[in-house]
C-alpha atoms as a PDB file:
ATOM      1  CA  UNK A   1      -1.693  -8.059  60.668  1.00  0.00           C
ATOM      2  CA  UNK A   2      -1.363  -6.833  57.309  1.00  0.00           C
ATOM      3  CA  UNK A   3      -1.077 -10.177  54.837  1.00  0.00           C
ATOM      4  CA  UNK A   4       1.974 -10.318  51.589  1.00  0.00           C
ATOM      5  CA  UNK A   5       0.032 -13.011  48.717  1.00  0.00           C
ATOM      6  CA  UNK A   6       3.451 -14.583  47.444  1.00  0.00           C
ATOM      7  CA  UNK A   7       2.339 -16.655  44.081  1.00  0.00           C
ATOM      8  CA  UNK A   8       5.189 -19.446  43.486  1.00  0.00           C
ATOM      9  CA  UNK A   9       5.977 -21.679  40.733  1.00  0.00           C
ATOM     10  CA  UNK A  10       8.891 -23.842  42.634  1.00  0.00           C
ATOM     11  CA  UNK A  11      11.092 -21.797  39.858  1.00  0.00           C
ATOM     12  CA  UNK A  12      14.747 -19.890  40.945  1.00  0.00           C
ATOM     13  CA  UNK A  13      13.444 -16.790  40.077  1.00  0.00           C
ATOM     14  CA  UNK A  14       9.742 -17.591  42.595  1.00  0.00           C
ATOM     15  CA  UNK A  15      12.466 -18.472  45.176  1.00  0.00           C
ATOM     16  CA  UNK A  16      14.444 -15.146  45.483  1.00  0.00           C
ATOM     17  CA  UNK A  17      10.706 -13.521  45.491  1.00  0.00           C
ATOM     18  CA  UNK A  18       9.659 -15.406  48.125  1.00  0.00           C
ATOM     19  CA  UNK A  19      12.846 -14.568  49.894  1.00  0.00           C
ATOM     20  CA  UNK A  20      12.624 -10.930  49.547  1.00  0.00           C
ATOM     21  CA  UNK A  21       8.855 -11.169  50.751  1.00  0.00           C
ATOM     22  CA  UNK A  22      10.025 -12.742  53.778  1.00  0.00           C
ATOM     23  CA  UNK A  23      12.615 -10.060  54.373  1.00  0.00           C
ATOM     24  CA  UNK A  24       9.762  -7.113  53.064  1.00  0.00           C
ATOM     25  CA  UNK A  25       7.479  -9.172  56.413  1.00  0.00           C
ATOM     26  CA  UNK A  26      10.305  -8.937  58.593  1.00  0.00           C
ATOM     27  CA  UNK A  27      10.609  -5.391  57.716  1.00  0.00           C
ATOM     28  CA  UNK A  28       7.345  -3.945  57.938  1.00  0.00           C
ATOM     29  CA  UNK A  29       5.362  -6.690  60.339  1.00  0.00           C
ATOM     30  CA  UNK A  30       3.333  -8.622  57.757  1.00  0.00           C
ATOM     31  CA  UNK A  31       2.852 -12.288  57.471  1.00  0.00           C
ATOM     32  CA  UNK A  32       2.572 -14.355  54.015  1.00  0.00           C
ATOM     33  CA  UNK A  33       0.050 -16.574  52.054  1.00  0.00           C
ATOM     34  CA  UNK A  34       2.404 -18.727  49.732  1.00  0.00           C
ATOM     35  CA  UNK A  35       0.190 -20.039  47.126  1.00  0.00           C
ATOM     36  CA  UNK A  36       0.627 -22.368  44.542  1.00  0.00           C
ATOM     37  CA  UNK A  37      -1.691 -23.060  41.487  1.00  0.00           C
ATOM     38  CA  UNK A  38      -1.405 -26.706  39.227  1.00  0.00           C
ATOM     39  CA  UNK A  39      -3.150 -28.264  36.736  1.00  0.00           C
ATOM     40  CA  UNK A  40      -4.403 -31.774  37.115  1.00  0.00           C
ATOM     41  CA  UNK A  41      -2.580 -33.796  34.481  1.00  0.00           C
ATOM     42  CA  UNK A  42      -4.905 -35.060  31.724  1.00  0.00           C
ATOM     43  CA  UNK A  43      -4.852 -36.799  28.247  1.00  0.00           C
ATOM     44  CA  UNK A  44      -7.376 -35.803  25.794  1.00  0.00           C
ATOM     45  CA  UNK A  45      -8.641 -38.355  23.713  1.00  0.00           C
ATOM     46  CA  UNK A  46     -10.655 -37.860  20.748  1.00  0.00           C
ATOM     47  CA  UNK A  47     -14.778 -38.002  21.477  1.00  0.00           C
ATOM     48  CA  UNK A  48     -13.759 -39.616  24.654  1.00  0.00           C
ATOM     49  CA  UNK A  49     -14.325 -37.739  27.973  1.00  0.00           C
ATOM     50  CA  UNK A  50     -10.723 -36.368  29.504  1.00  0.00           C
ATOM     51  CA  UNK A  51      -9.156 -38.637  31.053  1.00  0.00           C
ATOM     52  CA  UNK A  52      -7.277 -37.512  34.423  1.00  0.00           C
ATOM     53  CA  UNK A  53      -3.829 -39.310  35.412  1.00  0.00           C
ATOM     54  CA  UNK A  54      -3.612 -38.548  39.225  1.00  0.00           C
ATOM     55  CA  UNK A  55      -5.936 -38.582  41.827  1.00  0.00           C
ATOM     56  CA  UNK A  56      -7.057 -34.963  42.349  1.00  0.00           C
ATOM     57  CA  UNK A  57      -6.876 -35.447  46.281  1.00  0.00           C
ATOM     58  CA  UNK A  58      -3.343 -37.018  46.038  1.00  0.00           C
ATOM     59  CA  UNK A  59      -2.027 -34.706  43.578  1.00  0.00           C
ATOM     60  CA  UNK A  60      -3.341 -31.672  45.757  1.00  0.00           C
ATOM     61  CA  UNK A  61      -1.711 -33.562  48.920  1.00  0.00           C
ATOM     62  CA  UNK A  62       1.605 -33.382  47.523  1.00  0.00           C
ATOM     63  CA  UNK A  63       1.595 -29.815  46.181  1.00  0.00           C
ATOM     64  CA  UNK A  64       0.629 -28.822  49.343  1.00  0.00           C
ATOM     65  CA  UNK A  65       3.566 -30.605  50.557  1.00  0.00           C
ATOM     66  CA  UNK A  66       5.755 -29.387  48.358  1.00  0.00           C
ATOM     67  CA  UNK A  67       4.223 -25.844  49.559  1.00  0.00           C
ATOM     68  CA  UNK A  68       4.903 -26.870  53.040  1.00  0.00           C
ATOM     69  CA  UNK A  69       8.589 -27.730  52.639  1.00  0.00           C
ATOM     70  CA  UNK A  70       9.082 -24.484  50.362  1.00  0.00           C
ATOM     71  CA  UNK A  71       7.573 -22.161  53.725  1.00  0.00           C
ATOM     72  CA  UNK A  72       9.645 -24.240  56.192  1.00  0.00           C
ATOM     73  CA  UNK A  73      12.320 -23.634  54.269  1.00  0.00           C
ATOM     74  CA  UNK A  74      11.625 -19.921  54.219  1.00  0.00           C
ATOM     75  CA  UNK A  75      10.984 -19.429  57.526  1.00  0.00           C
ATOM     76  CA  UNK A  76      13.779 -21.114  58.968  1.00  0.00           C
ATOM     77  CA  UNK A  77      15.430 -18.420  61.293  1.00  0.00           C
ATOM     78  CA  UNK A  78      12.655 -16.187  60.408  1.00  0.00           C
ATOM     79  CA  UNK A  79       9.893 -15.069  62.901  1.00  0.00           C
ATOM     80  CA  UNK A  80       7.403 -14.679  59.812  1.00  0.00           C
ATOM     81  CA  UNK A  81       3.861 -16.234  60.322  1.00  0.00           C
ATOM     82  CA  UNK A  82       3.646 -17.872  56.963  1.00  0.00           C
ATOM     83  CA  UNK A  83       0.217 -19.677  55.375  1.00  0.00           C
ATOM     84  CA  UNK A  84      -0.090 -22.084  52.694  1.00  0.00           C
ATOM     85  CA  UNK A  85      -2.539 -22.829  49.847  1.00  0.00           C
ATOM     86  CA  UNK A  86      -2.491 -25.150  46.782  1.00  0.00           C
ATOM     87  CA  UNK A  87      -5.304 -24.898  44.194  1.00  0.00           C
ATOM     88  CA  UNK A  88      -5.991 -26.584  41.357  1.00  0.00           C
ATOM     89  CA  UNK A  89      -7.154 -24.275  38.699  1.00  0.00           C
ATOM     90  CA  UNK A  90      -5.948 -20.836  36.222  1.00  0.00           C
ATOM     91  CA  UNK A  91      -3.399 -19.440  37.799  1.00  0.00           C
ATOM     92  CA  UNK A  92      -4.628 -15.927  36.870  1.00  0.00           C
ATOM     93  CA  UNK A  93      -8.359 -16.474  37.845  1.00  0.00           C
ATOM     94  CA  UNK A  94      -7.206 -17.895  41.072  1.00  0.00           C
ATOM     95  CA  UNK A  95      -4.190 -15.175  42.328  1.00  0.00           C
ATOM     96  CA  UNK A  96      -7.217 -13.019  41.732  1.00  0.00           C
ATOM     97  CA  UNK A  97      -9.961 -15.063  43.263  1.00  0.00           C
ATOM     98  CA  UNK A  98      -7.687 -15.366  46.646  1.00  0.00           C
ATOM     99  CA  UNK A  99      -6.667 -12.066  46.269  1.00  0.00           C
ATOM    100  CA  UNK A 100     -10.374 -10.996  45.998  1.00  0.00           C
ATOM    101  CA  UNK A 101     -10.736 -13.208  49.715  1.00  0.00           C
ATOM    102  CA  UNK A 102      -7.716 -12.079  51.935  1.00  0.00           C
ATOM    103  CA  UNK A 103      -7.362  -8.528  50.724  1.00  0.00           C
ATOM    104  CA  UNK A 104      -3.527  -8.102  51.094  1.00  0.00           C
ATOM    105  CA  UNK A 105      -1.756  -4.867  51.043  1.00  0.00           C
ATOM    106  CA  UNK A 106       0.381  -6.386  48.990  1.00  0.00           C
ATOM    107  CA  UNK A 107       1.162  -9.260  45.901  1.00  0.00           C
ATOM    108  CA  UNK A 108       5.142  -9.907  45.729  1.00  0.00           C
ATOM    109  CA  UNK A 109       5.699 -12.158  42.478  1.00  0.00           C
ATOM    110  CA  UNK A 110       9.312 -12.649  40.653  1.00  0.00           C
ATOM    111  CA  UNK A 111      11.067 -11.991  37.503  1.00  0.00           C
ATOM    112  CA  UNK A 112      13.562 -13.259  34.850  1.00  0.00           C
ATOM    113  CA  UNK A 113      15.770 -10.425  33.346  1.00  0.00           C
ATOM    114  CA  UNK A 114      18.034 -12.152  31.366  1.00  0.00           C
ATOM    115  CA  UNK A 115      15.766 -11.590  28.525  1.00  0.00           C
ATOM    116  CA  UNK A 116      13.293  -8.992  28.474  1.00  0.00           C
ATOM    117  CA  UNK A 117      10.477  -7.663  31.706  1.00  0.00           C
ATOM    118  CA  UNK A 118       7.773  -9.969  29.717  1.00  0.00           C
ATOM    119  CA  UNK A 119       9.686 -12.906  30.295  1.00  0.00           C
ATOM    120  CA  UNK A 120       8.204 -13.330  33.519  1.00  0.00           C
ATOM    121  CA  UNK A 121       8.390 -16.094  35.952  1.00  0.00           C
ATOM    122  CA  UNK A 122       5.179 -17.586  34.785  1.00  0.00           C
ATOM    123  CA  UNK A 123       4.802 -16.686  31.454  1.00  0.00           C
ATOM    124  CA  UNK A 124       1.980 -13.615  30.865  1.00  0.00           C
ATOM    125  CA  UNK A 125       0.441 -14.312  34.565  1.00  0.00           C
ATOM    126  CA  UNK A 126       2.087 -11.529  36.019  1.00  0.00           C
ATOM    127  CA  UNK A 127       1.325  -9.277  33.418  1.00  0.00           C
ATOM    128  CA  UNK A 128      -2.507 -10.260  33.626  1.00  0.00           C
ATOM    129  CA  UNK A 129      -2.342 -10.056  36.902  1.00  0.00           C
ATOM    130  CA  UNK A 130      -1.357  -6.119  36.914  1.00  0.00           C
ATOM    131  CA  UNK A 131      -3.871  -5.527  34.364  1.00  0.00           C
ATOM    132  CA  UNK A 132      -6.675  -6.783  36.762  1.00  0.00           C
ATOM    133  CA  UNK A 133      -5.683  -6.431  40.297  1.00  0.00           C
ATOM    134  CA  UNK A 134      -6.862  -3.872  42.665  1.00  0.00           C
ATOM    135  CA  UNK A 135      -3.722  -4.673  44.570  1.00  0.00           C
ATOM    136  CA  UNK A 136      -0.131  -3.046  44.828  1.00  0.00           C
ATOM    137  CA  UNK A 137       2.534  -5.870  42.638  1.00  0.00           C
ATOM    138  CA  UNK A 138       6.131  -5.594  43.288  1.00  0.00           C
ATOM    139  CA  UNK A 139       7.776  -7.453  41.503  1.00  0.00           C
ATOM    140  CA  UNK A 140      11.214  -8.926  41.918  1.00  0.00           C
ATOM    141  CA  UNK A 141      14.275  -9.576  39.606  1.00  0.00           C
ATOM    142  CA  UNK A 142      15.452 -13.036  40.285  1.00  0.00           C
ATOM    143  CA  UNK A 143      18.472 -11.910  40.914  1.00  0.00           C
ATOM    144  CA  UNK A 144      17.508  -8.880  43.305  1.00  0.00           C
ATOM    145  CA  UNK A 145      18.423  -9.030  47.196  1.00  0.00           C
ATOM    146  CA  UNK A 146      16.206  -7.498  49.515  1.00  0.00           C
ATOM    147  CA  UNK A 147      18.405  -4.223  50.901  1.00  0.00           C
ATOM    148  CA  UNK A 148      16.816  -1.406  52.868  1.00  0.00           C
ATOM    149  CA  UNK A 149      14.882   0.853  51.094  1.00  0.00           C
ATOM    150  CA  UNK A 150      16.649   4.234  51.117  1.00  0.00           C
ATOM    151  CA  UNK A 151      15.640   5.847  47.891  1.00  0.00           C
ATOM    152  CA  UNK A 152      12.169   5.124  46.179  1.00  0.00           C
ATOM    153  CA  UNK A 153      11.552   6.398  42.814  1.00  0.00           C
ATOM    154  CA  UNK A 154       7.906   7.284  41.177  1.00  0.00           C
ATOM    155  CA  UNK A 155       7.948   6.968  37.288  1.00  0.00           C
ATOM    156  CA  UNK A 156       4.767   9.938  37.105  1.00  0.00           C
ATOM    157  CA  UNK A 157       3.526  10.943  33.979  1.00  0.00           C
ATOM    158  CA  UNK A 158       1.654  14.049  35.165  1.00  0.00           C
ATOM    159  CA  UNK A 159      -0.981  13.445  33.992  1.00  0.00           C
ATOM    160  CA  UNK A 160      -3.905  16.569  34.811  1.00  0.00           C
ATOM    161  CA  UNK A 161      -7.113  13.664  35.384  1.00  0.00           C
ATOM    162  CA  UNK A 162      -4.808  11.464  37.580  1.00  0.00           C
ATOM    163  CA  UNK A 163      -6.394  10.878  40.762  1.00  0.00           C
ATOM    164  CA  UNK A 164      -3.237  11.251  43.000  1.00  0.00           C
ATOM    165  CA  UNK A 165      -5.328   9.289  45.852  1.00  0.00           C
ATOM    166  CA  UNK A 166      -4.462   5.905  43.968  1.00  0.00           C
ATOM    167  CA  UNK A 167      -0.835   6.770  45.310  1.00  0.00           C
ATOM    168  CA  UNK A 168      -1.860   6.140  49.071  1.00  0.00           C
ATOM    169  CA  UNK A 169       0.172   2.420  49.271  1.00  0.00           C
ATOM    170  CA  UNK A 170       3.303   4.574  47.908  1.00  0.00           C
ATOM    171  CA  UNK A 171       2.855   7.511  50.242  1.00  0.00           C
ATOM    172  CA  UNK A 172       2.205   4.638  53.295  1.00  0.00           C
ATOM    173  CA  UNK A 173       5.646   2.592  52.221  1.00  0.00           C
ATOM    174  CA  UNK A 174       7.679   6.229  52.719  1.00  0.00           C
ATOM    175  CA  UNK A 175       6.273   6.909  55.818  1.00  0.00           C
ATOM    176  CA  UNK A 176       7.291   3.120  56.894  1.00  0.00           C
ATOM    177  CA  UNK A 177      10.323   2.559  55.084  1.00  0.00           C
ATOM    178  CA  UNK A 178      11.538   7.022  56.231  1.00  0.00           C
ATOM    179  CA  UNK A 179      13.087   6.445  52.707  1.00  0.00           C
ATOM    180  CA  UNK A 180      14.049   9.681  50.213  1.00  0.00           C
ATOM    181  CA  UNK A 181      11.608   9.835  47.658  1.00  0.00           C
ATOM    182  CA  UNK A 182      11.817  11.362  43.669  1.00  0.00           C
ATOM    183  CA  UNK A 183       9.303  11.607  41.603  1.00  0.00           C
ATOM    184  CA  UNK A 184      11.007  11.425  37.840  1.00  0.00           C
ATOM    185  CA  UNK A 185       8.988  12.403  34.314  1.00  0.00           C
ATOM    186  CA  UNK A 186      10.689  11.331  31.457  1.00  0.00           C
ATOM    187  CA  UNK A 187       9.557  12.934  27.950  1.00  0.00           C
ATOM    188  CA  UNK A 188      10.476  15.802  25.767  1.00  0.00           C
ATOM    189  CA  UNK A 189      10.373  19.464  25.953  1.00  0.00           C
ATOM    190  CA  UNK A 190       6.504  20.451  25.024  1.00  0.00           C
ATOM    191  CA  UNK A 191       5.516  24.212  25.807  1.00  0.00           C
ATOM    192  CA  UNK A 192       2.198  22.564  25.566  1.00  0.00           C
ATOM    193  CA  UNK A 193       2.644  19.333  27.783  1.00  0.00           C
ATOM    194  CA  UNK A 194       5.268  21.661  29.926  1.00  0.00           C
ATOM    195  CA  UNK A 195       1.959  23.236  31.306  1.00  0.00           C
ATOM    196  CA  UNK A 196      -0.754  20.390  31.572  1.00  0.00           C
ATOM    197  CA  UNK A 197       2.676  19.153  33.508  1.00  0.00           C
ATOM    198  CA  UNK A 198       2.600  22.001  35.625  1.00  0.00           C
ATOM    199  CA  UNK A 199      -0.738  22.038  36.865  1.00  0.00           C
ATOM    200  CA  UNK A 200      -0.648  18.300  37.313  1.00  0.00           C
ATOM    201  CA  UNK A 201       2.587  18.925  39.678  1.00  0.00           C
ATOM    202  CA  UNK A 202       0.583  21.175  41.957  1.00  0.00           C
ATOM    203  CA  UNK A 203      -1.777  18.788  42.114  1.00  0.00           C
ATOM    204  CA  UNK A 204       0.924  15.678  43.451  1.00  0.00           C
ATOM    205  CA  UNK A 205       3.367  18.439  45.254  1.00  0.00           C
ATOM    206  CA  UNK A 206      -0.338  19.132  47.833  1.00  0.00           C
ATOM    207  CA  UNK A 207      -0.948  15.188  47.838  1.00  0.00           C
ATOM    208  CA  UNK A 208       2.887  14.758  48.793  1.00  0.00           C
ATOM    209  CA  UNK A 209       2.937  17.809  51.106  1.00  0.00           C
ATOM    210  CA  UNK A 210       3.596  16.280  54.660  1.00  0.00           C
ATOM    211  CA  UNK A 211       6.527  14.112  52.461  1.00  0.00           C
ATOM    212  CA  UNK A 212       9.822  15.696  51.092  1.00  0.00           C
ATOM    213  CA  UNK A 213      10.726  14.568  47.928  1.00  0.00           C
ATOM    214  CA  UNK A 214      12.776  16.023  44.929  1.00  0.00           C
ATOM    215  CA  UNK A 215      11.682  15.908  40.941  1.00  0.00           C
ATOM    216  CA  UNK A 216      13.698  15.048  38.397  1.00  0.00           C
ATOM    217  CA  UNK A 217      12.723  15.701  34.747  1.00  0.00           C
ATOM    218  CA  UNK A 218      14.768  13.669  32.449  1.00  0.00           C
ATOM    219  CA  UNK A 219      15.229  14.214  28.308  1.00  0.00           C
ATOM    220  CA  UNK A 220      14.671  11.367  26.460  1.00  0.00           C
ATOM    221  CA  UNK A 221      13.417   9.883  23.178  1.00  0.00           C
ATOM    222  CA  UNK A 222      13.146   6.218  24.876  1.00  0.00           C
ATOM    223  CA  UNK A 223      10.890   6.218  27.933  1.00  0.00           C
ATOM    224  CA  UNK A 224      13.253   2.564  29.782  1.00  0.00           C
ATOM    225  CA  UNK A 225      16.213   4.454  28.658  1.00  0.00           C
ATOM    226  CA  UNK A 226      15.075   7.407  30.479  1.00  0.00           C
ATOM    227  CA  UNK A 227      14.165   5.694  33.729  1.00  0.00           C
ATOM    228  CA  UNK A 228      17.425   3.244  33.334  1.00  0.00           C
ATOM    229  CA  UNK A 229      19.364   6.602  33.643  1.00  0.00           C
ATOM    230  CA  UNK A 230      18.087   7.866  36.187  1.00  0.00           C
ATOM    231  CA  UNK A 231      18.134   4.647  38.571  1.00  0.00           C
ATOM    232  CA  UNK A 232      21.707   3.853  37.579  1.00  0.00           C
ATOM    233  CA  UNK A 233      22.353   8.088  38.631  1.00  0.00           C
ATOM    234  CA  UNK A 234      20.100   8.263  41.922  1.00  0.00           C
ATOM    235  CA  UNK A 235      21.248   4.881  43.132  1.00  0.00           C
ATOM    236  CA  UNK A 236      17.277   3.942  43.231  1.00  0.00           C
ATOM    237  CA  UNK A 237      16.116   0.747  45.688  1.00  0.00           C
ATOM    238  CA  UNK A 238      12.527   1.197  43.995  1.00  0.00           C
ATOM    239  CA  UNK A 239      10.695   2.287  40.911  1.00  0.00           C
ATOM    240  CA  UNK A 240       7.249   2.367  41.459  1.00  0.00           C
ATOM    241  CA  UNK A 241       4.648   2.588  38.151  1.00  0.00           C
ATOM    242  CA  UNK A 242       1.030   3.475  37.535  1.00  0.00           C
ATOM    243  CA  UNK A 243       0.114   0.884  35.248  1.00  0.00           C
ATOM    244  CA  UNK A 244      -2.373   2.218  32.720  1.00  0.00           C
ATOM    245  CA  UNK A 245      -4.044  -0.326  31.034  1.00  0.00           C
ATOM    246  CA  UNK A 246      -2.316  -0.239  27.630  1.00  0.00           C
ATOM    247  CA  UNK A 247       0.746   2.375  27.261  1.00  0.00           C
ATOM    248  CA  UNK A 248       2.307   0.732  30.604  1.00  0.00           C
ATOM    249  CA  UNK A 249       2.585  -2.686  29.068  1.00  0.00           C
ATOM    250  CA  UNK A 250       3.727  -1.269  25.582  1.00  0.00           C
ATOM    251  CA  UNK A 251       6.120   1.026  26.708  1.00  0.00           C
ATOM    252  CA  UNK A 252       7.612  -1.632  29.376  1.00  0.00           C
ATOM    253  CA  UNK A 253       7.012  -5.010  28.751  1.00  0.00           C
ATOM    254  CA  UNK A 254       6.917  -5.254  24.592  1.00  0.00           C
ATOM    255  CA  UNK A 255      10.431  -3.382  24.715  1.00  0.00           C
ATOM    256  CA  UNK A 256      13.186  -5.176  22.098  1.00  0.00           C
ATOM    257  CA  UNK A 257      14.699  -8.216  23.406  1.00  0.00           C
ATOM    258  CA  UNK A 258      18.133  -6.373  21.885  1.00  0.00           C
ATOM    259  CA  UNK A 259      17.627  -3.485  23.746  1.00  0.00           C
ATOM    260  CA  UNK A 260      19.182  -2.810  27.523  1.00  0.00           C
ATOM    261  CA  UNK A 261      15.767  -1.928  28.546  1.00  0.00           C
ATOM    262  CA  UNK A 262      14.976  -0.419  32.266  1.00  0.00           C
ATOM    263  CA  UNK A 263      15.373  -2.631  35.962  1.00  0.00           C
ATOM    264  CA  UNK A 264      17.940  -4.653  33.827  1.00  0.00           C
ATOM    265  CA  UNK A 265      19.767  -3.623  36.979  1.00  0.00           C
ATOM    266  CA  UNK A 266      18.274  -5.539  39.316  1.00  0.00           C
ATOM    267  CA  UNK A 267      15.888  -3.324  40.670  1.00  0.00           C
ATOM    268  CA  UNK A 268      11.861  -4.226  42.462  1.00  0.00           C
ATOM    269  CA  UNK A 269       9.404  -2.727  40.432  1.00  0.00           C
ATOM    270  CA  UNK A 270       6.077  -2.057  42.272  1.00  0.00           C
ATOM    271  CA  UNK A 271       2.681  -1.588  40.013  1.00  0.00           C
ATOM    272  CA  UNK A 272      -0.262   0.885  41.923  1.00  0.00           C
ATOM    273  CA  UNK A 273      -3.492  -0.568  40.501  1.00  0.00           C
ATOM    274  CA  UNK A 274      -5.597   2.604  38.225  1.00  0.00           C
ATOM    275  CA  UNK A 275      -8.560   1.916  40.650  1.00  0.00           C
ATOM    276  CA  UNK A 276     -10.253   5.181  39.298  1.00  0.00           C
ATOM    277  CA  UNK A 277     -10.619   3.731  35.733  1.00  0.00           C
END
């Protein structure tokens, strides 16, 4: 049975994630690892060695707890097989680390939107996380509700050295979830890029061929204005990314705090891991 790793904070926003994992399980047959990383609380004193407040085993006793309540709570009326895990440690290092272990097919973690994508539920973790996993992320607006997914969208940059074969998870979730699928570009007319485009598209329309899908080419100056349009148009359930190591998180994440900027509307994001860089 494939496994979802669910990383929670205790926070409103981890809750409706873990929610919509349980639903995502229900869905496809999966079962969860809800995981929680602390920090042992500690006082520093000067040229004196740091001095811990709790007992570690205690402390880790009552996360787990805590843990424990949070999954029964979760699973009440739910036929989901759901694990738990508390570790002491960076939360980034060990998402990673137990990702690294369990090999899941998927990481579900939540989001704030009522300021901008970077104000995630834990801070930069979830944007660390995408940089370095080798997993699929979706992740969740905390105020997102886990509907069928009808219509998935993939932001695709055509780019001609993509290896389309890092789009296997997406191309797996169709299949499962029989949803339409569009793949949507969003740029400026370029007689130049207009045929690197081309040659990229034969390229995806062979990797896609057993799959129908429609593409959508939208005008724009503003790449989340773009991609706001079009999921507001097409009704999309899902906007999946390629996260390239730098552009994704400047064109996304570092967006204005004034602007409206894209899945504003409530809409899962899910991040394919670049595993040919």
């Amino acid at each position: 049975m494939k496994t979802i790793l669910v990383p929670t904070d205790f926070s409103d926003a981890a809750r409706n994630a873990s929610e919509y994992a349980i639903e995502y399980a229900k869905q496809f047959g999966y079962k969860l690892l809800l995981c929680h990383v602390y920090h042992l609380p500690v006082i520093s004193v000067p040229e004196e060695p740091l001095l811990v407040l709790e007992d570690p085993k205690v402390y880790r006793k009552n996360h787990l707890q805590s843990l424990r309540e949070e999954a029964s709570f979760l699973s009440k009326n739910n036929q989901v097989e759901i694990d738990c895990r508390a570790v002491e440690g960076f939360a980034v290092d060990e998402i990673l680390a137990m990702e690294q272990e369990i090999a899941p097919a998927l990481i579900i973690m939540g989001m704030e939107t009522e300021g901008s994508l970077s104000e995630l539920i834990i801070g930069s973790i979830a944007t660390d996380v995408i940089r370095k996993s080798k997993t699929p992320i979706l992740l969740v607006p905390e105020k997102s509700q886990f509907k069928k997914m009808d219509k998935i969208a993939l932001a695709y940059d055509y780019k001609i050295d993509q290896d389309v074969r890092i789009l296997e998870p997406l191309k797996e979730l169709i299949k499962e979830s029989q949803a339409k699928f569009y793949i949507v570009n969003v740029g400026k007319k370029d007689p130049e890029e207009d045929a690197i485009k081309a040659i990229a598209g034969i390229k995806i329309e062979n990797y896609f061929s057993d799959i129908e899908f429609t593409t959508h080419f939208t005008e724009s100056d503003d790449f989340t204005t773009g991609i706001n349009s079009f999921i507001q148009s097409a009704a999309i359930s899902l906007i999946v990314m390629i996260p390239h190591k730098h552009n994704f998180l400047e064109r996304l994440f570092k967006e204005s705090h004034t602007k409206k900027i894209a899945f504003h509307t409530n809409i899962p994001l899910l991040t394919l891991p670049d595993t040919s860089s």
